[in-house]
PDB file of N, CA and C in Angstrom:
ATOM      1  N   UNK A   1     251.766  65.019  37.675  1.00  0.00           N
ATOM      2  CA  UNK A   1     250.447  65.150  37.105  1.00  0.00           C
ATOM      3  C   UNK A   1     249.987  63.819  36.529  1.00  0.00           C
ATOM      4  N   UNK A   2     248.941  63.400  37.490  1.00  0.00           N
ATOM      5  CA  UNK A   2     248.956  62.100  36.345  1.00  0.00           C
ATOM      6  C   UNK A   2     247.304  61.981  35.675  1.00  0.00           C
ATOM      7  N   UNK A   3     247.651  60.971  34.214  1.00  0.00           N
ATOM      8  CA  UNK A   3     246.188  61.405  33.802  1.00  0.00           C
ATOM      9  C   UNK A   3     245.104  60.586  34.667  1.00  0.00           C
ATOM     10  N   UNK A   4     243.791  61.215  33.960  1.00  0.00           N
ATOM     11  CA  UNK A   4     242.360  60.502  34.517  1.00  0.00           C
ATOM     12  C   UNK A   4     242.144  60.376  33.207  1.00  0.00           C
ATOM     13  N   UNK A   5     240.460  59.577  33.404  1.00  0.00           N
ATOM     14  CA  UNK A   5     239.637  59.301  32.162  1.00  0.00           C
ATOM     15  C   UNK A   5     238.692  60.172  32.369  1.00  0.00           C
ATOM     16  N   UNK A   6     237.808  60.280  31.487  1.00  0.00           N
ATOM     17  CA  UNK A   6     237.106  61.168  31.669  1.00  0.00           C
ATOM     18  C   UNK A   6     235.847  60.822  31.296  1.00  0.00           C
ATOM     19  N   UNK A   7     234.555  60.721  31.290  1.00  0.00           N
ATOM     20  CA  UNK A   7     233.037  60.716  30.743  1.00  0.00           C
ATOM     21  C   UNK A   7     233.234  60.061  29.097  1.00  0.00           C
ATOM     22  N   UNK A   8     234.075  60.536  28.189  1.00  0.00           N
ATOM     23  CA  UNK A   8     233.798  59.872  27.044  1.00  0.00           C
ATOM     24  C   UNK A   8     233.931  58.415  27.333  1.00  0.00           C
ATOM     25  N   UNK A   9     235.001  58.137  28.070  1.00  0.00           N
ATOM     26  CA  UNK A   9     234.882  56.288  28.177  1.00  0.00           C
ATOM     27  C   UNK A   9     233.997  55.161  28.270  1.00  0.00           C
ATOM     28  N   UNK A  10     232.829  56.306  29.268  1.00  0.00           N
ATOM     29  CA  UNK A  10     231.814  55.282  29.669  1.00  0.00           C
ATOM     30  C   UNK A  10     230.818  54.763  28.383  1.00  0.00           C
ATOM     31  N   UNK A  11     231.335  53.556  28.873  1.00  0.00           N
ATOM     32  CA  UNK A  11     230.472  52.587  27.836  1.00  0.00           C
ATOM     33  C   UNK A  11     230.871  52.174  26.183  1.00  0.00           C
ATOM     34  N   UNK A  12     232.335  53.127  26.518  1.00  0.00           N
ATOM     35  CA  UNK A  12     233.306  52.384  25.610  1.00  0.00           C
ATOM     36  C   UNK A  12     234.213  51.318  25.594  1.00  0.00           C
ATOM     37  N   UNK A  13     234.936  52.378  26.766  1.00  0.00           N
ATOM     38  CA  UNK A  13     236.187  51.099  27.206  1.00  0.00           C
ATOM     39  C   UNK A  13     236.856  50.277  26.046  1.00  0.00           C
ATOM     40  N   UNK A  14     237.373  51.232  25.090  1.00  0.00           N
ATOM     41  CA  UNK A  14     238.484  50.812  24.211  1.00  0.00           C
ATOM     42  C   UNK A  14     239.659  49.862  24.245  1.00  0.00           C
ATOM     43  N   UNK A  15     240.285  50.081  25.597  1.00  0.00           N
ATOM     44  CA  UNK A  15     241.180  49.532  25.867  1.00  0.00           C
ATOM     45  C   UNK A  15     242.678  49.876  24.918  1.00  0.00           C
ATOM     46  N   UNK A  16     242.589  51.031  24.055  1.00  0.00           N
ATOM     47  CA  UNK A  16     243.924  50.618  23.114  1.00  0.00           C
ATOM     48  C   UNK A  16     244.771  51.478  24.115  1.00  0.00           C
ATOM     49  N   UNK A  17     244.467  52.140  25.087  1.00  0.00           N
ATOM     50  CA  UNK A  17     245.212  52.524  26.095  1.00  0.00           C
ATOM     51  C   UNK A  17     246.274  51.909  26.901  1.00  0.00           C
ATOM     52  N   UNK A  18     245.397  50.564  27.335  1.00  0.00           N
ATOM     53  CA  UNK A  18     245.579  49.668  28.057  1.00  0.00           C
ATOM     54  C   UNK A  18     247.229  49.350  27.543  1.00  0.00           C
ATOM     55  N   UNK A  19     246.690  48.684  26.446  1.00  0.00           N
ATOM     56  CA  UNK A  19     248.071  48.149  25.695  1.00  0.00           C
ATOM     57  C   UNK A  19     248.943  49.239  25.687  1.00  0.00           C
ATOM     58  N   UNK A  20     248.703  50.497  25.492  1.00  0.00           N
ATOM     59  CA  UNK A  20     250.214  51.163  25.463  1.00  0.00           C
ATOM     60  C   UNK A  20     250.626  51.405  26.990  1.00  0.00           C
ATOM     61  N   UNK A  21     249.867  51.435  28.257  1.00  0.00           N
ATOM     62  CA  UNK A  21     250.737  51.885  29.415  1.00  0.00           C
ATOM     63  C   UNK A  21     251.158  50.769  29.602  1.00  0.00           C
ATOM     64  N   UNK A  22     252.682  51.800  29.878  1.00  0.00           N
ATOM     65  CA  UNK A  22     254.013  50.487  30.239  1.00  0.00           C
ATOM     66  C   UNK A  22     253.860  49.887  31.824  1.00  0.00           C
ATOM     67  N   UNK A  23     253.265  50.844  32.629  1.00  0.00           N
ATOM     68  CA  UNK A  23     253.182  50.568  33.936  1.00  0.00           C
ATOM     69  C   UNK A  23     251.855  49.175  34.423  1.00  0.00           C
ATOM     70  N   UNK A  24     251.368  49.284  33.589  1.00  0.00           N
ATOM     71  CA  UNK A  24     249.624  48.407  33.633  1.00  0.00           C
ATOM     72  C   UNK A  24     248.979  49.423  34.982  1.00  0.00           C
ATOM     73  N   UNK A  25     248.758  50.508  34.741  1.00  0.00           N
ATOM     74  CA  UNK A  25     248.132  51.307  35.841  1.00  0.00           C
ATOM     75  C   UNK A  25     246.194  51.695  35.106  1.00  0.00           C
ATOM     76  N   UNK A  26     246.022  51.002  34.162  1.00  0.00           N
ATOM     77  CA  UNK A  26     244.424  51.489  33.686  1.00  0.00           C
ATOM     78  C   UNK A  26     243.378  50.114  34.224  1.00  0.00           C
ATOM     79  N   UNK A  27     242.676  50.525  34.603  1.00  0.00           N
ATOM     80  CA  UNK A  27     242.181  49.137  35.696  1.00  0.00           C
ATOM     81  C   UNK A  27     240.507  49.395  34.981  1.00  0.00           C
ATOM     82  N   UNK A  28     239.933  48.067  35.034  1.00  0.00           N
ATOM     83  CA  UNK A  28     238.416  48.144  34.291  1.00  0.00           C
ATOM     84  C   UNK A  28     237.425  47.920  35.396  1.00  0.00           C
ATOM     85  N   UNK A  29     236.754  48.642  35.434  1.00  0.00           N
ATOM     86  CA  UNK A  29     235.332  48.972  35.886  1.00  0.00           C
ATOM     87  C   UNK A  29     234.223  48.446  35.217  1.00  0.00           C
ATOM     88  N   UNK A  30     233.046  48.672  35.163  1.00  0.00           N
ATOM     89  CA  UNK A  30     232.062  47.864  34.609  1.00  0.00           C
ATOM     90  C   UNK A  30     231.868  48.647  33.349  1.00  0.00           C
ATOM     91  N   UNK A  31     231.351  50.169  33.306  1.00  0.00           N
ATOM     92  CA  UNK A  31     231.351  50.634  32.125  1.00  0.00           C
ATOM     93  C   UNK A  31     232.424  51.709  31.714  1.00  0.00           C
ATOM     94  N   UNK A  32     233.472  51.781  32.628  1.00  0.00           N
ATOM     95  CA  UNK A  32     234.800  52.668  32.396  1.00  0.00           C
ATOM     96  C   UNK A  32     236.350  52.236  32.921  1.00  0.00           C
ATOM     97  N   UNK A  33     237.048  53.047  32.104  1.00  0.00           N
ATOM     98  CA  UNK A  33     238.450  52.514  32.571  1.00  0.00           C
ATOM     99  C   UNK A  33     238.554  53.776  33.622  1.00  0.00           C
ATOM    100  N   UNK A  34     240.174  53.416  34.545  1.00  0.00           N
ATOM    101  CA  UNK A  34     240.564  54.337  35.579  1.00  0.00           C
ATOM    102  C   UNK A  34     242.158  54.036  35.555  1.00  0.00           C
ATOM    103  N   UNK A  35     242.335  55.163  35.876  1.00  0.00           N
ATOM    104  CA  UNK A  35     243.831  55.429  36.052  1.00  0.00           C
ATOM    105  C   UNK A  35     244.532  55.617  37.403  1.00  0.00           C
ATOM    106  N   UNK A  36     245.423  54.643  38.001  1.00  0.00           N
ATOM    107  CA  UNK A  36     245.359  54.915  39.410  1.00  0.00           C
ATOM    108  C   UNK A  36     246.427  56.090  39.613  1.00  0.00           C
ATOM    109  N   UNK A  37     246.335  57.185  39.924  1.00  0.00           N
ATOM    110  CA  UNK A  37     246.918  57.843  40.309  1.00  0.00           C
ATOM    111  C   UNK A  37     248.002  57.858  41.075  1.00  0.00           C
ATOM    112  N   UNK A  38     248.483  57.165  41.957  1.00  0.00           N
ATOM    113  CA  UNK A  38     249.819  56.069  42.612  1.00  0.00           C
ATOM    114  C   UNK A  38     250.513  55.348  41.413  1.00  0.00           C
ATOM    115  N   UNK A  39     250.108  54.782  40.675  1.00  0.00           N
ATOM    116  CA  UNK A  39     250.740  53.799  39.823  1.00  0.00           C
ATOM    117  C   UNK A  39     251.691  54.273  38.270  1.00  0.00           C
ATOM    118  N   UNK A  40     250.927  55.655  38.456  1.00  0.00           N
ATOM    119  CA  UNK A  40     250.883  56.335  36.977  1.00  0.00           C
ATOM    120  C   UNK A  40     252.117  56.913  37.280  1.00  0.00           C
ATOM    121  N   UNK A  41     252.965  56.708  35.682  1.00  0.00           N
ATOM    122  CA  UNK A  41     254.257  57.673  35.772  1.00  0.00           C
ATOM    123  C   UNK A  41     254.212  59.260  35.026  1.00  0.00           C
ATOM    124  N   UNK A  42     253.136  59.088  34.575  1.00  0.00           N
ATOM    125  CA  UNK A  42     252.765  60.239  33.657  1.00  0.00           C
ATOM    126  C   UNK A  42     253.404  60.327  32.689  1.00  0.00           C
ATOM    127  N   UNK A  43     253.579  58.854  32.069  1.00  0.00           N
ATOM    128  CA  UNK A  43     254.219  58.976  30.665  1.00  0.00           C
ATOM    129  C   UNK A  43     253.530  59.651  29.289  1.00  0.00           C
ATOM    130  N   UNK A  44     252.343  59.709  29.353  1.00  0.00           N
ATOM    131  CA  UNK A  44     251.083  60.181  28.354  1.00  0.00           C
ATOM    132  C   UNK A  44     251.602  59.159  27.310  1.00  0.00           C
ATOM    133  N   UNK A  45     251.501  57.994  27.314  1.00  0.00           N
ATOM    134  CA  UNK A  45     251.557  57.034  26.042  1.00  0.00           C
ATOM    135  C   UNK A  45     250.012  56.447  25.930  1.00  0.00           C
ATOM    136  N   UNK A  46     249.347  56.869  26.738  1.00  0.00           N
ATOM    137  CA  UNK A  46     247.722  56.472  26.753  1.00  0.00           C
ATOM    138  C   UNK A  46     246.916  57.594  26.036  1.00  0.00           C
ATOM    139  N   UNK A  47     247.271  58.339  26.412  1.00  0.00           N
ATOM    140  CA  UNK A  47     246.458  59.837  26.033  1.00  0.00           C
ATOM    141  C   UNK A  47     246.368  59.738  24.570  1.00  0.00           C
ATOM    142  N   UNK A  48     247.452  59.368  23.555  1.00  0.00           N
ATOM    143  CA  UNK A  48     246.991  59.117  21.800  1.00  0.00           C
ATOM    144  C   UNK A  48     246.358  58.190  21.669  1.00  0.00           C
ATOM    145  N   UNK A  49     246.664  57.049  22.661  1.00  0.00           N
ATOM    146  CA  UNK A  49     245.922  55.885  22.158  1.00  0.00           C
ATOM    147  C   UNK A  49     244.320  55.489  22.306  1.00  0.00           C
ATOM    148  N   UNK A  50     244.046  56.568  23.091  1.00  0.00           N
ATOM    149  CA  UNK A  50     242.103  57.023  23.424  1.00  0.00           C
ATOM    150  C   UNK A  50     241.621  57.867  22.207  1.00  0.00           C
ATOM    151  N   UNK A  51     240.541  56.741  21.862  1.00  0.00           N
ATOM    152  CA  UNK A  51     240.102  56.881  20.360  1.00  0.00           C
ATOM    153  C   UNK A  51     238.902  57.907  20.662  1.00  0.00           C
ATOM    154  N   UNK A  52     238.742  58.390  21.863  1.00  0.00           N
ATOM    155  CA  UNK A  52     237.086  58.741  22.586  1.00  0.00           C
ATOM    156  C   UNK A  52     237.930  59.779  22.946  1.00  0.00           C
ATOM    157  N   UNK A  53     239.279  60.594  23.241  1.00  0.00           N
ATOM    158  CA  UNK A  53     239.977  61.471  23.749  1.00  0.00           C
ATOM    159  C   UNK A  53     239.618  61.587  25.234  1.00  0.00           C
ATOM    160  N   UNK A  54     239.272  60.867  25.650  1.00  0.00           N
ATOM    161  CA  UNK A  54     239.018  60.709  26.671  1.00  0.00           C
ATOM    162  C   UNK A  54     240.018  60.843  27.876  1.00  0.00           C
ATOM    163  N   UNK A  55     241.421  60.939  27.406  1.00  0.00           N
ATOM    164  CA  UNK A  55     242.349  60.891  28.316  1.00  0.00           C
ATOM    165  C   UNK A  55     242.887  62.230  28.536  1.00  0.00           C
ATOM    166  N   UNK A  56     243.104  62.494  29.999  1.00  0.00           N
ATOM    167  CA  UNK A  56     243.777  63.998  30.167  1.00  0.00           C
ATOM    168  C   UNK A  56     244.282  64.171  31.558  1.00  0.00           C
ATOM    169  N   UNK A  57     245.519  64.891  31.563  1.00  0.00           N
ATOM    170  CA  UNK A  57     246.039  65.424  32.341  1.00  0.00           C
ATOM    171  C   UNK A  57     245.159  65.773  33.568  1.00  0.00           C
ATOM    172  N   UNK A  58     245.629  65.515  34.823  1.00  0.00           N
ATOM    173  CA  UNK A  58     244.720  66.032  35.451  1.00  0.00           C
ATOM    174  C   UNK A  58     244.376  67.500  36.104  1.00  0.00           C
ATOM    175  N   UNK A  59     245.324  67.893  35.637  1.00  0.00           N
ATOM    176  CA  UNK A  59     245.291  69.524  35.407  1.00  0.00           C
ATOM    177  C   UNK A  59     244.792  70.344  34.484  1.00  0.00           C
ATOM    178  N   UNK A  60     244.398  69.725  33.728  1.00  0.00           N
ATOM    179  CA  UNK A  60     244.228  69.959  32.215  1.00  0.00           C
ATOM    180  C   UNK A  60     242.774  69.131  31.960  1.00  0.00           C
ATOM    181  N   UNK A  61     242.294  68.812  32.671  1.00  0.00           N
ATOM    182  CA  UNK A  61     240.565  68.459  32.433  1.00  0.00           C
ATOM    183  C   UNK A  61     239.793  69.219  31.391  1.00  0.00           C
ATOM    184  N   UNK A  62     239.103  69.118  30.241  1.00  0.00           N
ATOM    185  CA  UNK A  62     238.013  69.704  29.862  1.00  0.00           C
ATOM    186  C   UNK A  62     237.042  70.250  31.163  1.00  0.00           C
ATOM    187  N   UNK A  63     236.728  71.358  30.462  1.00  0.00           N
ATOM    188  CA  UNK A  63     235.647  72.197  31.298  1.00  0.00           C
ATOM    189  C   UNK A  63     234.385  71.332  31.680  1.00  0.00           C
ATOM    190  N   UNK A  64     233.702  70.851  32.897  1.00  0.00           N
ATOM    191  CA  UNK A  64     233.065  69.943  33.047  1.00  0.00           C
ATOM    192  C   UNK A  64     233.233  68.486  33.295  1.00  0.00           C
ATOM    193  N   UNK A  65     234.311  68.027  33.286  1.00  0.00           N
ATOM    194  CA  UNK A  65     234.752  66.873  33.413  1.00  0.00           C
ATOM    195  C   UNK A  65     235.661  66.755  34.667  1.00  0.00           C
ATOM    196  N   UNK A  66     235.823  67.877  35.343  1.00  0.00           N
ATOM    197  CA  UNK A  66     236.888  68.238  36.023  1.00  0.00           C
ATOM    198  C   UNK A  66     235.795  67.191  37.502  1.00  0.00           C
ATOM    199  N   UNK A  67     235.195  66.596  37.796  1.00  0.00           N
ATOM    200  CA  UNK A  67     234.646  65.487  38.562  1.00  0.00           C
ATOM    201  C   UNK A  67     235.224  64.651  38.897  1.00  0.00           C
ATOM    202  N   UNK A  68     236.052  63.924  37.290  1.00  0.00           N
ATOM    203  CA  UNK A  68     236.751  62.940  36.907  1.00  0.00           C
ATOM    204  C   UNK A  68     238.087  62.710  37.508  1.00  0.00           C
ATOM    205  N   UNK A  69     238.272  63.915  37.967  1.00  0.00           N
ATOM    206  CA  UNK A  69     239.939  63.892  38.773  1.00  0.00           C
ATOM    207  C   UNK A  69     239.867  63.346  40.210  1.00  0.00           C
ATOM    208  N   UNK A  70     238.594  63.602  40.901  1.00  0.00           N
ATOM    209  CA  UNK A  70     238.586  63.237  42.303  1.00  0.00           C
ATOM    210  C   UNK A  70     237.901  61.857  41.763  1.00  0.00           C
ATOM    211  N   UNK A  71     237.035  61.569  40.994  1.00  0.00           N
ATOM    212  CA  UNK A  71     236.090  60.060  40.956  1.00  0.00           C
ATOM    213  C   UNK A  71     237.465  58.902  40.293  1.00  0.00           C
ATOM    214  N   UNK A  72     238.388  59.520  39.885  1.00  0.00           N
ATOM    215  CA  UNK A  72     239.431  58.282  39.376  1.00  0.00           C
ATOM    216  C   UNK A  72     240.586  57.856  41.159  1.00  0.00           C
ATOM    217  N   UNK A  73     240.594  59.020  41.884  1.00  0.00           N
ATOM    218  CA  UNK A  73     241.301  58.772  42.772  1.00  0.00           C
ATOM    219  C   UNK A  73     240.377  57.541  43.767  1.00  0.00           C
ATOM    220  N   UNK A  74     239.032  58.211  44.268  1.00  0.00           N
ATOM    221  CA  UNK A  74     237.783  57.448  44.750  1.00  0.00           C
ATOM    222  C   UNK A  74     238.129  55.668  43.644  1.00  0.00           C
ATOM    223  N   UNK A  75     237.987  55.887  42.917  1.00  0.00           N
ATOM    224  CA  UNK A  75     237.800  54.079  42.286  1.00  0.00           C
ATOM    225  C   UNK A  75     238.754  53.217  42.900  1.00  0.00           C
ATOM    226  N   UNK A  76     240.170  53.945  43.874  1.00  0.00           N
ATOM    227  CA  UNK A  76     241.036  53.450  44.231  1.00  0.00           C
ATOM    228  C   UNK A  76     241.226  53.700  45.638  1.00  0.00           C
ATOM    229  N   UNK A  77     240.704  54.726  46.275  1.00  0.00           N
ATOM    230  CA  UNK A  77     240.692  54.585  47.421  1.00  0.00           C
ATOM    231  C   UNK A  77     239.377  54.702  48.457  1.00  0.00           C
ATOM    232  N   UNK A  78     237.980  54.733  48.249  1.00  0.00           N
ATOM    233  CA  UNK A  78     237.093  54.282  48.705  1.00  0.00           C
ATOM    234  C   UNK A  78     236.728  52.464  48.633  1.00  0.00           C
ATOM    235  N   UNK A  79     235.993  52.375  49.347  1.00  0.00           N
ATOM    236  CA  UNK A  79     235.696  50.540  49.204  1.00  0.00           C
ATOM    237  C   UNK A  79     234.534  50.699  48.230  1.00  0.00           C
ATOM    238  N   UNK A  80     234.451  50.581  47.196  1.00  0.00           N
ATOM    239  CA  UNK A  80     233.340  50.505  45.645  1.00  0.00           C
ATOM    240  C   UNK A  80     232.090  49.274  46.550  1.00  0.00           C
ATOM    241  N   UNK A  81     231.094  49.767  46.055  1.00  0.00           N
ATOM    242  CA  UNK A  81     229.670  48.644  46.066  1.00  0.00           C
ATOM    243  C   UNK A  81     230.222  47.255  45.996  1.00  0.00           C
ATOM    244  N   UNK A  82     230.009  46.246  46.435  1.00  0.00           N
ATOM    245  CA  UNK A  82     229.877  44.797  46.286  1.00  0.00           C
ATOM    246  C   UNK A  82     231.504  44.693  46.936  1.00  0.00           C
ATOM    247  N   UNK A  83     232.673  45.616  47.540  1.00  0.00           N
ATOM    248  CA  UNK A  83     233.700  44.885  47.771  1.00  0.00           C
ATOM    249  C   UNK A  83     234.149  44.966  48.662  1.00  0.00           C
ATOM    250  N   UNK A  84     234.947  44.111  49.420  1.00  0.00           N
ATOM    251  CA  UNK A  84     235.232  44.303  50.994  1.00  0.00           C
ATOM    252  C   UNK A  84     236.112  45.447  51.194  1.00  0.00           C
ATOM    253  N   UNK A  85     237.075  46.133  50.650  1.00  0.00           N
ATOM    254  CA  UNK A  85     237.786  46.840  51.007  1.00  0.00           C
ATOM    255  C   UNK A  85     238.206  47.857  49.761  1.00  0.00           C
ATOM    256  N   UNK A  86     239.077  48.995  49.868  1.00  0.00           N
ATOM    257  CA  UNK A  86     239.396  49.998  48.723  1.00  0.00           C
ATOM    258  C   UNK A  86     241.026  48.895  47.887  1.00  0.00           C
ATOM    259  N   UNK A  87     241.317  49.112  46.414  1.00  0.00           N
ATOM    260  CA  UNK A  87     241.559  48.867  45.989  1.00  0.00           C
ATOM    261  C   UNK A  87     243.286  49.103  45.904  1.00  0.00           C
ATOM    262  N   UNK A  88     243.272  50.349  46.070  1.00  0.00           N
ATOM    263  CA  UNK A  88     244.514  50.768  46.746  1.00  0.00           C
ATOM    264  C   UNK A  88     245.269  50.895  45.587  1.00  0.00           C
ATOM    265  N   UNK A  89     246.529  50.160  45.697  1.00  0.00           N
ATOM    266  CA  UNK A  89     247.932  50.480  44.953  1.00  0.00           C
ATOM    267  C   UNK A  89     247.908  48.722  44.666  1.00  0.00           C
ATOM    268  N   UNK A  90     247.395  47.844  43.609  1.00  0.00           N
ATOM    269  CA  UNK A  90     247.145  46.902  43.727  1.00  0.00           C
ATOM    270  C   UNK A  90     248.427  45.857  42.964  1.00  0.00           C
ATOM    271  N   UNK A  91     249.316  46.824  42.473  1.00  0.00           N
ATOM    272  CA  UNK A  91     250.871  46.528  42.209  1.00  0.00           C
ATOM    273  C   UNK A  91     250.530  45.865  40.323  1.00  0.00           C
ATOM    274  N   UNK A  92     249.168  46.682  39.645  1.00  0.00           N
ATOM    275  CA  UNK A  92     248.766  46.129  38.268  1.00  0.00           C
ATOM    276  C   UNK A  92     247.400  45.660  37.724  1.00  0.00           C
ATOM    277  N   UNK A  93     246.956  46.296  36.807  1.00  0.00           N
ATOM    278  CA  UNK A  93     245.626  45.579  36.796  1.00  0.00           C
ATOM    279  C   UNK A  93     245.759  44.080  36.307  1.00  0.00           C
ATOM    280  N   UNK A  94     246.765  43.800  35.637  1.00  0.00           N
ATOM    281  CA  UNK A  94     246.552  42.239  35.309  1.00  0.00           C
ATOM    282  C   UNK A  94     246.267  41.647  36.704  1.00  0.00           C
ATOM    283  N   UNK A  95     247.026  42.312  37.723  1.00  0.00           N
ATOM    284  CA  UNK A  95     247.533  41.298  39.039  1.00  0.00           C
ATOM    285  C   UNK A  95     245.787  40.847  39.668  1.00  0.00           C
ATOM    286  N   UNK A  96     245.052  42.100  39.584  1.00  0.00           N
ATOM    287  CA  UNK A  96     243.292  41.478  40.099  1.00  0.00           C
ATOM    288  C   UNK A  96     242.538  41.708  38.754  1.00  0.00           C
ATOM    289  N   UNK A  97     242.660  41.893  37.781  1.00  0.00           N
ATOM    290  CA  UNK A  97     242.046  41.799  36.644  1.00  0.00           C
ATOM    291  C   UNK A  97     240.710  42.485  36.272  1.00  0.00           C
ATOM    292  N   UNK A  98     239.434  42.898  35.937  1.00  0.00           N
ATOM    293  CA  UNK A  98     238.778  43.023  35.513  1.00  0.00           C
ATOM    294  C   UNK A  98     237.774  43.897  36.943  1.00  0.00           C
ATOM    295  N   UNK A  99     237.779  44.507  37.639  1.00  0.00           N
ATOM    296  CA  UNK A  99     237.309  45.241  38.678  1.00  0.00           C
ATOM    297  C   UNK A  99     235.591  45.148  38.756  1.00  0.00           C
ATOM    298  N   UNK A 100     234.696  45.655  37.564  1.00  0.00           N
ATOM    299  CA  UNK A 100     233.751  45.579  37.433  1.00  0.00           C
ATOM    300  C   UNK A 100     232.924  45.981  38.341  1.00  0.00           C
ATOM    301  N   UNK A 101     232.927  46.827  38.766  1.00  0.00           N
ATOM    302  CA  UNK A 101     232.207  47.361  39.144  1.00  0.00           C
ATOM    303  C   UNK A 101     232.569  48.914  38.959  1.00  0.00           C
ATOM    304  N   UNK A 102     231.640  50.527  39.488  1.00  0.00           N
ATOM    305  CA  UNK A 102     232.498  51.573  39.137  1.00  0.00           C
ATOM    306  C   UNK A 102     232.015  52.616  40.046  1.00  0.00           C
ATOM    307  N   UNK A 103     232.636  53.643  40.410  1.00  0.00           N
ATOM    308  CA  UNK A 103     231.974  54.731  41.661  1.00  0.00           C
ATOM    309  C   UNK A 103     230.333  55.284  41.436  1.00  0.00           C
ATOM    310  N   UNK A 104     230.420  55.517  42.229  1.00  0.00           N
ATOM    311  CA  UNK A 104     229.015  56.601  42.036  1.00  0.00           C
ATOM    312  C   UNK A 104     228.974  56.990  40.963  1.00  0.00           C
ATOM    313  N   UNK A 105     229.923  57.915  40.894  1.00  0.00           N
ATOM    314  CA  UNK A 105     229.376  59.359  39.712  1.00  0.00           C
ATOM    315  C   UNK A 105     229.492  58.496  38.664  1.00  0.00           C
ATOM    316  N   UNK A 106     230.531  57.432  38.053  1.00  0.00           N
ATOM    317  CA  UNK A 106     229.894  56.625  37.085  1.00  0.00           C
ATOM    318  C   UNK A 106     228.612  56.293  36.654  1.00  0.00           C
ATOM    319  N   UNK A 107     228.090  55.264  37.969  1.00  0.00           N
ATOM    320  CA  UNK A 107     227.286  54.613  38.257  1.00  0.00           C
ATOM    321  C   UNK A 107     225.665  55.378  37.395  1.00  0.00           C
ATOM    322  N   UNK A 108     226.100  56.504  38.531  1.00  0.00           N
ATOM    323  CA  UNK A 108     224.966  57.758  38.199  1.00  0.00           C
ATOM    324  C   UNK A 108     224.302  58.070  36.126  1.00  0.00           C
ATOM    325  N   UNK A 109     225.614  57.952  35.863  1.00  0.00           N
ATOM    326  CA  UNK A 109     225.531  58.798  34.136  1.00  0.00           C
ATOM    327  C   UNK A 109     224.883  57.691  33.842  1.00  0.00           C
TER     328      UNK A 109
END
């Protein structure tokens, strides 16, 4: 089960998440973070550290947010606006850094 973010993020992007996953699997978008689903061990050491609660299981979605489970997989495996190719399993967000850009249904809110 691994987590997603969910709608509170946008346009927060806290980051105190960031710092606690051991894996570096939370990757930045323009106005949200994402969790790659490949990368994630499902340690939940992110999930306290989201000040917006924004973090959840992906089984376990708030009612309505449940979008967020297929749009975090999409940030990683569709090719996003402005980039040549999908993002994939990119072995870390430090490794390409700062993504900036974000899917549709982001885009949309």
């Amino acid at each position: 089960m691994p987590y997603v973010i969910t709608s509170q993020c946008i346009g927060t992007m806290d980051k105190s998440c960031v710092d606690e996953c051991p894996v570096d699997c939370i990757y930045e978008g323009d106005k949200k973070l994402y969790i790659n689903p490949f990368e994630c061990i499902d340690c939940g050491a992110c999930e306290p550290a989201c000040p917006t609660n924004a973090i959840w299981q992906d089984r376990r979605v708030p009612e309505g947010e449940e979008a967020h489970v297929q749009d975090n997989k999409d940030f990683f495996e569709l090719t996003l606006l402005g980039r040549e190719g999908p993002i994939g399993n990119a072995g870390g967000s430090q490794m390409v850094g700062a993504i900036g850009v974000d899917t549709e249904l982001v885009r949309g809110l």
